[in-house]
PDB file of N, CA and C in Angstrom:
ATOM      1  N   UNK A   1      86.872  85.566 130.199  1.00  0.00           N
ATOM      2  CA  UNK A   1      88.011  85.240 129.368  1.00  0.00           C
ATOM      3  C   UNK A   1      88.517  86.517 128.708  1.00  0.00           C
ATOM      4  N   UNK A   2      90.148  86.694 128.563  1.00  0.00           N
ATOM      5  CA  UNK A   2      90.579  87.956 128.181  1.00  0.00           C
ATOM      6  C   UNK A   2      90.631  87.747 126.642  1.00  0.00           C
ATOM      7  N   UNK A   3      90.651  88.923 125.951  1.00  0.00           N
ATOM      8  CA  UNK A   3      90.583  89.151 124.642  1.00  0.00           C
ATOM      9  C   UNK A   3      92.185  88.137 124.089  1.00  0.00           C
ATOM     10  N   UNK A   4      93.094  88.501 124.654  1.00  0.00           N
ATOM     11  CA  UNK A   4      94.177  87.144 124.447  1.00  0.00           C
ATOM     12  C   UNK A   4      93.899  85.728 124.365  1.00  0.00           C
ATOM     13  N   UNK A   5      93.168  85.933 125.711  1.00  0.00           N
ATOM     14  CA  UNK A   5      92.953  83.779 125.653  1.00  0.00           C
ATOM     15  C   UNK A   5      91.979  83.447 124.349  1.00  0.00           C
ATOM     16  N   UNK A   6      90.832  84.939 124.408  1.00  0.00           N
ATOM     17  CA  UNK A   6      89.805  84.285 122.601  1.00  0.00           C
ATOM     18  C   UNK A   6      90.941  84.296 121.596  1.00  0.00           C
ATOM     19  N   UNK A   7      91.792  85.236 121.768  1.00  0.00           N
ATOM     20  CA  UNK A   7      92.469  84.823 120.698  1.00  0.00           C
ATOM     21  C   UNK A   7      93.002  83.928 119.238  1.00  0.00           C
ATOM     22  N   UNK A   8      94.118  83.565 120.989  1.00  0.00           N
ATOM     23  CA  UNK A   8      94.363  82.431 121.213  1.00  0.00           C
ATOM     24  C   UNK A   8      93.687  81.109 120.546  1.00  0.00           C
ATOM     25  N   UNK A   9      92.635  80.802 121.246  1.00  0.00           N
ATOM     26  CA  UNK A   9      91.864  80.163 120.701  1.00  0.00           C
ATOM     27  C   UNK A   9      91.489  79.892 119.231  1.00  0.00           C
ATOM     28  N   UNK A  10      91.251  81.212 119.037  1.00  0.00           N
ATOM     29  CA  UNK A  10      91.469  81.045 117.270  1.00  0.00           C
ATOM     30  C   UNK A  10      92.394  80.876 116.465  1.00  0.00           C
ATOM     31  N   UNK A  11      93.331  80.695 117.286  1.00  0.00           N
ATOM     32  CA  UNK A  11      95.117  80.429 116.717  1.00  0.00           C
ATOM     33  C   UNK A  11      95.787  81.709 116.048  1.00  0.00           C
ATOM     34  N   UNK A  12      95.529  82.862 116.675  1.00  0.00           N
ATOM     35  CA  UNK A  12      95.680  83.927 117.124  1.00  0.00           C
ATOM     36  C   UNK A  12      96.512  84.759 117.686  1.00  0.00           C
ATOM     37  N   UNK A  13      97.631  85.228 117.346  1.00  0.00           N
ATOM     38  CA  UNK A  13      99.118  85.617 118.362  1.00  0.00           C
ATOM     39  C   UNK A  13      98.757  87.214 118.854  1.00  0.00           C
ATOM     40  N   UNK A  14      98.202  88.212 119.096  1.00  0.00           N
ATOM     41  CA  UNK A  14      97.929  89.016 119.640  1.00  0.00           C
ATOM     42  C   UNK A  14      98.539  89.464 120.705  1.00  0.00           C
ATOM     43  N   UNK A  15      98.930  91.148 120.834  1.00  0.00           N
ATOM     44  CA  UNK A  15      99.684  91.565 122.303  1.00  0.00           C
ATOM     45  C   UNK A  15      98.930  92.810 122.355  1.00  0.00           C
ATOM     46  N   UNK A  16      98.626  93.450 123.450  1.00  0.00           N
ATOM     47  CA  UNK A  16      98.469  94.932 123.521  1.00  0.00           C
ATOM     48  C   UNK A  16      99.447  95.946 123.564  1.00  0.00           C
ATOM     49  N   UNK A  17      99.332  97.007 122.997  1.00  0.00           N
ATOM     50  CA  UNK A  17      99.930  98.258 122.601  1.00  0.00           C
ATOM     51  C   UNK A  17      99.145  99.222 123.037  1.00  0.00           C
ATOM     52  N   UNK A  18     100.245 100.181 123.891  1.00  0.00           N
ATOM     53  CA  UNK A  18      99.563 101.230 124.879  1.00  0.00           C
ATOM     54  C   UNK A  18      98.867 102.772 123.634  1.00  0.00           C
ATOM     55  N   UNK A  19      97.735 102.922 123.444  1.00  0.00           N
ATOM     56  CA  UNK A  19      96.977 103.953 123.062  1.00  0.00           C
ATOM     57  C   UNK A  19      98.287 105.319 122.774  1.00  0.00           C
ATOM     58  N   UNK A  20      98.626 105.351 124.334  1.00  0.00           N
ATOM     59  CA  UNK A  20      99.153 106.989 124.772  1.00  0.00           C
ATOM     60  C   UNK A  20     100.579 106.682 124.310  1.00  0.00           C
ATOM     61  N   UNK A  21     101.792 105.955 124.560  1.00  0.00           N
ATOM     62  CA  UNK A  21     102.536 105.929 125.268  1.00  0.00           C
ATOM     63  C   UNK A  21     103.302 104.927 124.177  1.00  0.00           C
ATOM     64  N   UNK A  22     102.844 104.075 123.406  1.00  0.00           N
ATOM     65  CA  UNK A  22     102.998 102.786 122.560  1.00  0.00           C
ATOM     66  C   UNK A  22     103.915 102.084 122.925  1.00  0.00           C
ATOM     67  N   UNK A  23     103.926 101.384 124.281  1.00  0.00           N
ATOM     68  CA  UNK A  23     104.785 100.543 124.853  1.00  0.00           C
ATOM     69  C   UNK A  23     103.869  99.473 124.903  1.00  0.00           C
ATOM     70  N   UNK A  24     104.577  98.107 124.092  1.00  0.00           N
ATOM     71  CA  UNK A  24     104.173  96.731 124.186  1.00  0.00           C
ATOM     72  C   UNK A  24     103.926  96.537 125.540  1.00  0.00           C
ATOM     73  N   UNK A  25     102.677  96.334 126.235  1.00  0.00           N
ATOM     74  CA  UNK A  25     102.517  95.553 127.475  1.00  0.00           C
ATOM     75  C   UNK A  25     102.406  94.088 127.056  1.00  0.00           C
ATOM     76  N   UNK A  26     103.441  93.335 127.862  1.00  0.00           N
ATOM     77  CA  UNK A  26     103.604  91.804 128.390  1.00  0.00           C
ATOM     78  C   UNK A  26     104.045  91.855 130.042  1.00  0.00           C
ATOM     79  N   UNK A  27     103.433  90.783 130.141  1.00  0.00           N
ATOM     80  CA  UNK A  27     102.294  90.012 129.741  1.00  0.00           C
ATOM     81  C   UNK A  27     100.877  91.187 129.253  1.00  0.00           C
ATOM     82  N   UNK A  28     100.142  90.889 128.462  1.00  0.00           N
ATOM     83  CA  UNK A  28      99.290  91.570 127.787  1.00  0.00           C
ATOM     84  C   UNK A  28      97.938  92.016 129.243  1.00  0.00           C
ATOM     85  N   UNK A  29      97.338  92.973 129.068  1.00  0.00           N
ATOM     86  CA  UNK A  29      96.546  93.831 130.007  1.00  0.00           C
ATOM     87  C   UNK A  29      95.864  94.823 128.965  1.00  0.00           C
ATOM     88  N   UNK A  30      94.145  94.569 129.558  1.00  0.00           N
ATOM     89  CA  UNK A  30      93.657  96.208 129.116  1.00  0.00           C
ATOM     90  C   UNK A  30      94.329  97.249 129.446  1.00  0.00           C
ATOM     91  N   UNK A  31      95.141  97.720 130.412  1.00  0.00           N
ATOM     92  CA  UNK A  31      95.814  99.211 130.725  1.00  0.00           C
ATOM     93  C   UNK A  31      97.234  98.744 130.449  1.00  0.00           C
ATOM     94  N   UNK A  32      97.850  99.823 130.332  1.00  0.00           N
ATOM     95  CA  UNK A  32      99.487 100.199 129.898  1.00  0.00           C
ATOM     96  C   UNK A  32      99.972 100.042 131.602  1.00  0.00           C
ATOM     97  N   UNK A  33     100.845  99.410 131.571  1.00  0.00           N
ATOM     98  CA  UNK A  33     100.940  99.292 133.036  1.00  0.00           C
ATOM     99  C   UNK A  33     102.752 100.339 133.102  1.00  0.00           C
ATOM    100  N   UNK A  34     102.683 101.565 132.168  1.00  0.00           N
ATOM    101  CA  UNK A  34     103.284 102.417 132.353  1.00  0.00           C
ATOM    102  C   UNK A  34     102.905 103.581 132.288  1.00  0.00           C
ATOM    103  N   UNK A  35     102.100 103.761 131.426  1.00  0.00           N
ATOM    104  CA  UNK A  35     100.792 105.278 131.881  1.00  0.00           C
ATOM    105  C   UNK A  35      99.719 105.191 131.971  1.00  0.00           C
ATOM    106  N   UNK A  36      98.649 103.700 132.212  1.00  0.00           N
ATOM    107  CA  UNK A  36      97.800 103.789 132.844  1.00  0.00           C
ATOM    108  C   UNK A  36      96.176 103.902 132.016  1.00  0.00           C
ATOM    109  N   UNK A  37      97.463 103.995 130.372  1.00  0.00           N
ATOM    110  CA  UNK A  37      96.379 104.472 129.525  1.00  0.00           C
ATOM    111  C   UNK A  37      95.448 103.241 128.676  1.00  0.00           C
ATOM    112  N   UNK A  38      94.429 103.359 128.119  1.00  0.00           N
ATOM    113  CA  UNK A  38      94.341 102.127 127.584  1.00  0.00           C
ATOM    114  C   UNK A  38      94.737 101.477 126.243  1.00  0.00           C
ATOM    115  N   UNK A  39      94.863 100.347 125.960  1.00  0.00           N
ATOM    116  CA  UNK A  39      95.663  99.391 124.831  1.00  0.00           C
ATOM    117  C   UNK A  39      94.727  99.058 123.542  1.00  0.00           C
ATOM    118  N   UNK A  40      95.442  98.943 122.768  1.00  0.00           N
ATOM    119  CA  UNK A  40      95.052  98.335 121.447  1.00  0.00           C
ATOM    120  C   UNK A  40      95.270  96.742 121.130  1.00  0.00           C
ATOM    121  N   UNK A  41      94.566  96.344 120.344  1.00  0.00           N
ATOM    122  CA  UNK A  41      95.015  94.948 120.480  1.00  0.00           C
ATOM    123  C   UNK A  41      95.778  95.218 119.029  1.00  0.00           C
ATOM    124  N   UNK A  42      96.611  94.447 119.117  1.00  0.00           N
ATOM    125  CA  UNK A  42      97.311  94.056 117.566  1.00  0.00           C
ATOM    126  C   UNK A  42      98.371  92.967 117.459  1.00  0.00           C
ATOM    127  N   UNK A  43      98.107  92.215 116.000  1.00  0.00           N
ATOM    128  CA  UNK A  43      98.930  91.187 115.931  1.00  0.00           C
ATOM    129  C   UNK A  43     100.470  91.124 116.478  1.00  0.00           C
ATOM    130  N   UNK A  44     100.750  90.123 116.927  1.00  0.00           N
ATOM    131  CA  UNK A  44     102.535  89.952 117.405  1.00  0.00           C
ATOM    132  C   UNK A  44     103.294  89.473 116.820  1.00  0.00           C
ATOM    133  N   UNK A  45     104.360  90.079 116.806  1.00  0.00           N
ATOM    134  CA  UNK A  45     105.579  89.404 115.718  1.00  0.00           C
ATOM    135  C   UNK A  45     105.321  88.039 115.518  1.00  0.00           C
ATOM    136  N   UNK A  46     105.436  86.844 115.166  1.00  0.00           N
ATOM    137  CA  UNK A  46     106.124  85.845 114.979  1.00  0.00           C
ATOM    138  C   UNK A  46     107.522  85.101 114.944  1.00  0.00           C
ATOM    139  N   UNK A  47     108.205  86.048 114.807  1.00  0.00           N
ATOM    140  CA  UNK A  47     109.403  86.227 114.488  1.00  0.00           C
ATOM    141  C   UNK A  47     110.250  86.428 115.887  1.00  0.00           C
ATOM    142  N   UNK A  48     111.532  85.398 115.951  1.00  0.00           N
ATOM    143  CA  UNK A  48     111.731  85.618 117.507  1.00  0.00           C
ATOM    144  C   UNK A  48     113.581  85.367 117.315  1.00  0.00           C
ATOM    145  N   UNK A  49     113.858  84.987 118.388  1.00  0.00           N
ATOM    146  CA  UNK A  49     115.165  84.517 118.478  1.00  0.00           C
ATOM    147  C   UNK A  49     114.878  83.773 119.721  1.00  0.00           C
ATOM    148  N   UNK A  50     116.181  82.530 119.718  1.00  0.00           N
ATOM    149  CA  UNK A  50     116.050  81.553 121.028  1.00  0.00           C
ATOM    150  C   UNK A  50     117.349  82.298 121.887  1.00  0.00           C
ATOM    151  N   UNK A  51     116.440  82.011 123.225  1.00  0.00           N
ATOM    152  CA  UNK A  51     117.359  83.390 124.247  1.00  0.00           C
ATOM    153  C   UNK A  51     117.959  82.174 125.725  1.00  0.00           C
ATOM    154  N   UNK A  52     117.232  80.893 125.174  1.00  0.00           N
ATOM    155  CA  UNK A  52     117.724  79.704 125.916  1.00  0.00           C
ATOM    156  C   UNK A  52     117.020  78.910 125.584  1.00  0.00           C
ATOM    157  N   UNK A  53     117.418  77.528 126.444  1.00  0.00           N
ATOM    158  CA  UNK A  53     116.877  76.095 125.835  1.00  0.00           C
ATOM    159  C   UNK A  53     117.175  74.880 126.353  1.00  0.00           C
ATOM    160  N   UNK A  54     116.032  74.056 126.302  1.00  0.00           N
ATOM    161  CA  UNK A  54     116.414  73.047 126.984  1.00  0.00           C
ATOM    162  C   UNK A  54     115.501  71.618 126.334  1.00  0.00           C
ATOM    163  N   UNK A  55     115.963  70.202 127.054  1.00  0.00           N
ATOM    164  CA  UNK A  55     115.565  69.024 126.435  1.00  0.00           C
ATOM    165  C   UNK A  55     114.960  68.355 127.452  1.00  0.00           C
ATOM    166  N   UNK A  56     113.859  67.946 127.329  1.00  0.00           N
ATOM    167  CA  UNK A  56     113.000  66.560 128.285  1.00  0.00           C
ATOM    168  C   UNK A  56     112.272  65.738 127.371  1.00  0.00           C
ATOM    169  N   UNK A  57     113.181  64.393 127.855  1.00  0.00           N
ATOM    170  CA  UNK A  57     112.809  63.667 126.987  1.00  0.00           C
ATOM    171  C   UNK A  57     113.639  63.741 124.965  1.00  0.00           C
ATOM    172  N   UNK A  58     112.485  63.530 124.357  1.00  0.00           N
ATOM    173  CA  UNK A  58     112.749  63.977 122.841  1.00  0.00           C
ATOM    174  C   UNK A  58     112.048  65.758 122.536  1.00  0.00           C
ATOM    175  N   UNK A  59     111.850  66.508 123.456  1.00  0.00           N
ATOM    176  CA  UNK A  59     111.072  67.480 123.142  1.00  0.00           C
ATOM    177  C   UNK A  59     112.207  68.921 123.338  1.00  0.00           C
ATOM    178  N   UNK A  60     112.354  69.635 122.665  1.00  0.00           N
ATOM    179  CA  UNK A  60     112.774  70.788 122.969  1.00  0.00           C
ATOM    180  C   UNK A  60     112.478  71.980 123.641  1.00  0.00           C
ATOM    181  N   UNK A  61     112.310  72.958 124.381  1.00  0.00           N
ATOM    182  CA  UNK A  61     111.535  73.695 125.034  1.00  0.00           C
ATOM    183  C   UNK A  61     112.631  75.196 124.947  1.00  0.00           C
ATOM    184  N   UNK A  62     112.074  75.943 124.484  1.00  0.00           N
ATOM    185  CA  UNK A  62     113.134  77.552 124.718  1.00  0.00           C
ATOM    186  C   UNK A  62     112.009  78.485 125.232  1.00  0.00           C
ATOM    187  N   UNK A  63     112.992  79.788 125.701  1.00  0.00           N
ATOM    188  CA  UNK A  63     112.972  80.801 125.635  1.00  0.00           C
ATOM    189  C   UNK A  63     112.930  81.601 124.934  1.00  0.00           C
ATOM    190  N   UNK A  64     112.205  82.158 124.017  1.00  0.00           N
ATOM    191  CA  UNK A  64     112.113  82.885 122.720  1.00  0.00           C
ATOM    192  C   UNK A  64     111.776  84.322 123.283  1.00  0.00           C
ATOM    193  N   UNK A  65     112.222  85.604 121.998  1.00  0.00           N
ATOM    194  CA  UNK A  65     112.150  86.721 122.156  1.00  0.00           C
ATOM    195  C   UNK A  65     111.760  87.071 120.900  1.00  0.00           C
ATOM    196  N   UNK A  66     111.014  88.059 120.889  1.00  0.00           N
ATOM    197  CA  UNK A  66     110.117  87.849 119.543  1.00  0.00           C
ATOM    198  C   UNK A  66     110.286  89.249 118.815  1.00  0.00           C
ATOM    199  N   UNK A  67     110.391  89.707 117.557  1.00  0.00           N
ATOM    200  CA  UNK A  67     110.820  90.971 117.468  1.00  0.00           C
ATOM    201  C   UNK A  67     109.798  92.451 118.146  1.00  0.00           C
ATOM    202  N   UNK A  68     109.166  91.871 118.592  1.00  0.00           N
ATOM    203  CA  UNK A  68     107.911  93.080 119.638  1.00  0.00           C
ATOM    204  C   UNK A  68     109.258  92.910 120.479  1.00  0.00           C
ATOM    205  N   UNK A  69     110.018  92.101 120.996  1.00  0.00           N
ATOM    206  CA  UNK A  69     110.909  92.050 122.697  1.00  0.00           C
ATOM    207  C   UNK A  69     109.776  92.122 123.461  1.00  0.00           C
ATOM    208  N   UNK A  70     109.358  90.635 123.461  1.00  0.00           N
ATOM    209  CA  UNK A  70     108.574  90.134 124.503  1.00  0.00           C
ATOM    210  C   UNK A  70     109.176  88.445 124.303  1.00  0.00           C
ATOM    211  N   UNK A  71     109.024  87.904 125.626  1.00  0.00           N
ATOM    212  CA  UNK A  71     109.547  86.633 125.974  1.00  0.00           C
ATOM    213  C   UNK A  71     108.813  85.966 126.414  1.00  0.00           C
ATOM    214  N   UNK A  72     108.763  84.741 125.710  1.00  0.00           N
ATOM    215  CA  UNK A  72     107.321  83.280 126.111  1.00  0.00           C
ATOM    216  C   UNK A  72     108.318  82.125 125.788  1.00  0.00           C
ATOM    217  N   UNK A  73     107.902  81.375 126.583  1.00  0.00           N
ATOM    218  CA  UNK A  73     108.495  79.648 126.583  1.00  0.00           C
ATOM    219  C   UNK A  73     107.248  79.190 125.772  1.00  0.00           C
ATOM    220  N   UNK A  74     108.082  78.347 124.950  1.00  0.00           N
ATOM    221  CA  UNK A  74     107.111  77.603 123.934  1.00  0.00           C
ATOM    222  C   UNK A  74     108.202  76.054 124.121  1.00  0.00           C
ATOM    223  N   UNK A  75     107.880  75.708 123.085  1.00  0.00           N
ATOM    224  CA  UNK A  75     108.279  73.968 122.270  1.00  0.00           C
ATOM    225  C   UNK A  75     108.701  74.396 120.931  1.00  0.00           C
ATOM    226  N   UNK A  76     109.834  73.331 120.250  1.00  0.00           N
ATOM    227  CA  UNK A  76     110.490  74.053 119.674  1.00  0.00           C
ATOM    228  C   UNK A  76     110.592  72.645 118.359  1.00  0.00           C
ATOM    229  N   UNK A  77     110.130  72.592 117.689  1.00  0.00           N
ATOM    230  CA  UNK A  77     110.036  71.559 116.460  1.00  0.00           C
ATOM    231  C   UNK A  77     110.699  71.593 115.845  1.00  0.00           C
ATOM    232  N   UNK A  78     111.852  70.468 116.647  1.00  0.00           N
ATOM    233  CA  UNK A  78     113.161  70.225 115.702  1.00  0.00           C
ATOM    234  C   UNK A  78     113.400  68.761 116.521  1.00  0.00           C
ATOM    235  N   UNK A  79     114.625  68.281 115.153  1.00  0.00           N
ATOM    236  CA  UNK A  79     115.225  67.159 115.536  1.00  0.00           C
ATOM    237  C   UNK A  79     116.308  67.277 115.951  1.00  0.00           C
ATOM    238  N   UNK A  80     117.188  68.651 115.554  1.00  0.00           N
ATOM    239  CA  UNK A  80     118.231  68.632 115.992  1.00  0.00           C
ATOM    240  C   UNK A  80     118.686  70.009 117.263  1.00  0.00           C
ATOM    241  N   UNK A  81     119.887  69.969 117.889  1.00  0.00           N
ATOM    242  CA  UNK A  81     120.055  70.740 119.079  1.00  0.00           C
ATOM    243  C   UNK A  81     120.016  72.484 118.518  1.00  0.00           C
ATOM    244  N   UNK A  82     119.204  72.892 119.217  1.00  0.00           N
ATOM    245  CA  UNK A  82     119.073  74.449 118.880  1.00  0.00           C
ATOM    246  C   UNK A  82     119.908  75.558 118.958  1.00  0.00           C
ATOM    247  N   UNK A  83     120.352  76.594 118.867  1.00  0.00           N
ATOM    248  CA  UNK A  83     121.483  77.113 118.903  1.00  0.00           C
ATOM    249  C   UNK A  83     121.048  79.015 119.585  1.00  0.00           C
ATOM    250  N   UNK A  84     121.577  79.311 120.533  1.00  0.00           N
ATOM    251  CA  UNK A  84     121.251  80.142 121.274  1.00  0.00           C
ATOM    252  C   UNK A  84     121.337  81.631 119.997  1.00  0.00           C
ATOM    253  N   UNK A  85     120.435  82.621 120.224  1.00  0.00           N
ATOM    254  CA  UNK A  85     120.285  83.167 118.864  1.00  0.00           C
ATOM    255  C   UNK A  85     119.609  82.955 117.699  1.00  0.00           C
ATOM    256  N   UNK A  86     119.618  81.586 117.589  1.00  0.00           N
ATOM    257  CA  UNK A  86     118.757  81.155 116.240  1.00  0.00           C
ATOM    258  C   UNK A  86     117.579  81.505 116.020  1.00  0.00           C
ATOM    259  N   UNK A  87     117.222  82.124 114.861  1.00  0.00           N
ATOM    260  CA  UNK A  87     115.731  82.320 114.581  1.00  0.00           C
ATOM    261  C   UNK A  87     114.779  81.802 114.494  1.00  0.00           C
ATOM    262  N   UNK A  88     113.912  82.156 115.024  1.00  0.00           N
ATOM    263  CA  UNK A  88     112.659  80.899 114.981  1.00  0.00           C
ATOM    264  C   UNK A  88     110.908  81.618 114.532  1.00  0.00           C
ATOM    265  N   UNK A  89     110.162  80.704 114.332  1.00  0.00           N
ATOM    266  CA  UNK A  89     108.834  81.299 113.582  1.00  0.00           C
ATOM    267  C   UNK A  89     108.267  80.716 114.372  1.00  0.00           C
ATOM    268  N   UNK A  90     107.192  81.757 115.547  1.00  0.00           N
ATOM    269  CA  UNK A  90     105.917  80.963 115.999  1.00  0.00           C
ATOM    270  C   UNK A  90     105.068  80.615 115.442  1.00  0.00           C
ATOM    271  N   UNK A  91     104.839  79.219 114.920  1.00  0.00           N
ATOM    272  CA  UNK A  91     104.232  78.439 114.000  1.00  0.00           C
ATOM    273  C   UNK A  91     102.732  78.011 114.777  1.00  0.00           C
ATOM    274  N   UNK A  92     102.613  77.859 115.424  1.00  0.00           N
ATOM    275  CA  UNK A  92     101.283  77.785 116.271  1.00  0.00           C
ATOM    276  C   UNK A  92     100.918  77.955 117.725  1.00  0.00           C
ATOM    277  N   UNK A  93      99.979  78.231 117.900  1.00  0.00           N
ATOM    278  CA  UNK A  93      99.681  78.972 119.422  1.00  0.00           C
ATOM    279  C   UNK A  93      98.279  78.670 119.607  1.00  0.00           C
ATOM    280  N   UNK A  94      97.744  78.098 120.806  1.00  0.00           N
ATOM    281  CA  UNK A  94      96.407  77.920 121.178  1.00  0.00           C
ATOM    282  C   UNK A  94      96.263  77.939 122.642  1.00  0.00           C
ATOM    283  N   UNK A  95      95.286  78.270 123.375  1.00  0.00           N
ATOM    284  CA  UNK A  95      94.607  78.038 124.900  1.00  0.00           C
ATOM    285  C   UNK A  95      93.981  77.390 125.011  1.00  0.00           C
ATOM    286  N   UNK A  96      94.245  75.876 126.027  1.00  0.00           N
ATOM    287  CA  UNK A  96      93.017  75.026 126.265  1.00  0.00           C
ATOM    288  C   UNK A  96      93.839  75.183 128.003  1.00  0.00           C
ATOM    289  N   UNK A  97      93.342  75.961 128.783  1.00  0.00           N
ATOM    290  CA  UNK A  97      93.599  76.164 130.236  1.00  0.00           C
ATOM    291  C   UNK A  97      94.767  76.715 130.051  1.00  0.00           C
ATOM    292  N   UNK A  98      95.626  76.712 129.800  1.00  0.00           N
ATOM    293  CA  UNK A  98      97.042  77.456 129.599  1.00  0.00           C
ATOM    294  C   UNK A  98      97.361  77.752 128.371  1.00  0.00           C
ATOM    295  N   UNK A  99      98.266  78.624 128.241  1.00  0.00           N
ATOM    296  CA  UNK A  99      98.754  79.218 126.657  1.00  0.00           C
ATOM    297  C   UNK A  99      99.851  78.190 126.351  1.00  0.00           C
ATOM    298  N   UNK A 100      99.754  77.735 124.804  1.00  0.00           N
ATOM    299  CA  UNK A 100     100.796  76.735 124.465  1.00  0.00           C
ATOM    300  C   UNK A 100     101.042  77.903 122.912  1.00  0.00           C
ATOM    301  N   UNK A 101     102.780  78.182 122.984  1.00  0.00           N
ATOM    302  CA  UNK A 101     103.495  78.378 121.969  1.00  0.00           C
ATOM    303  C   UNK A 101     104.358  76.974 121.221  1.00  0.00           C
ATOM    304  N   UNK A 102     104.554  76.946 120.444  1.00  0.00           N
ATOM    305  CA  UNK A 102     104.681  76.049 119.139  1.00  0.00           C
ATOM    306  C   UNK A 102     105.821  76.890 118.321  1.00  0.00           C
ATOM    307  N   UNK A 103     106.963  76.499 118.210  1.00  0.00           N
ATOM    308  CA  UNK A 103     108.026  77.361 117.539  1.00  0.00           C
ATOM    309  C   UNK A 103     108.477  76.166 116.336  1.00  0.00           C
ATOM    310  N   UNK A 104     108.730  76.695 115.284  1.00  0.00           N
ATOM    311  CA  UNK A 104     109.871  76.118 114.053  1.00  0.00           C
ATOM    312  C   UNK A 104     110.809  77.065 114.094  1.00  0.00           C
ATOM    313  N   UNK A 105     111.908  76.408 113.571  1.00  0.00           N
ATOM    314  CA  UNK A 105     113.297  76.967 112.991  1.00  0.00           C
ATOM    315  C   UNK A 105     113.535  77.823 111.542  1.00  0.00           C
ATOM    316  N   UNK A 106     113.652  78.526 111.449  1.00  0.00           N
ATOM    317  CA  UNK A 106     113.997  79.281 109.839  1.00  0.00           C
ATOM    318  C   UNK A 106     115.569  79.639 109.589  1.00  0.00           C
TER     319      UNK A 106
END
């Protein structure tokens, strides 16, 4: 299991940051998959914007971009229709076989 998925687990938002080079690798990796060098772990924004979006069912689902500029599909906890741009707070995150993001509105 990668240092992300323990994370995770602990409800945990974590990305790696390249040692040499300090380019956010996403998807997250022990090496910088631009110089090769190795990463740091450190907390990830929370803080995002919705970059698209969509409805199944009663559930919302976006595209979020997070101020690191990294992009994850999460779920989006609202009642009402979301608005492309809008800010949002990753409010919870866990791994049980796959990564689940959890977004609110601010």
């Amino acid at each position: 299991m990668s240092k992300f998925e323990n994370e995770l687990k602990k409800g945990n938002f974590v990305i790696s940051k390249c040692q040499k080079c300090k380019k956010v690798v996403w998807p997250v990796n022990d090496i910088c998959d631009n110089c090769f060098s190795k990463v740091n772990w450190v907390a990830g924004s929370k803080l995002g914007k919705i970059i698209e979006y969509s409805k199944q069912k009663n559930n919302w689902f976006c595209l979020v971009e997070t101020d690191d500029q990294i992009r994850m599909l999460g779920t989006l906890q609202s009642n009402i229709e979301p608005k492309i741009e809008q800010k949002v707070l990753l409010d919870e995150c866990f791994f049980d076989k796959i990564t689940h993001f959890m977004f609110k509105e601010i």
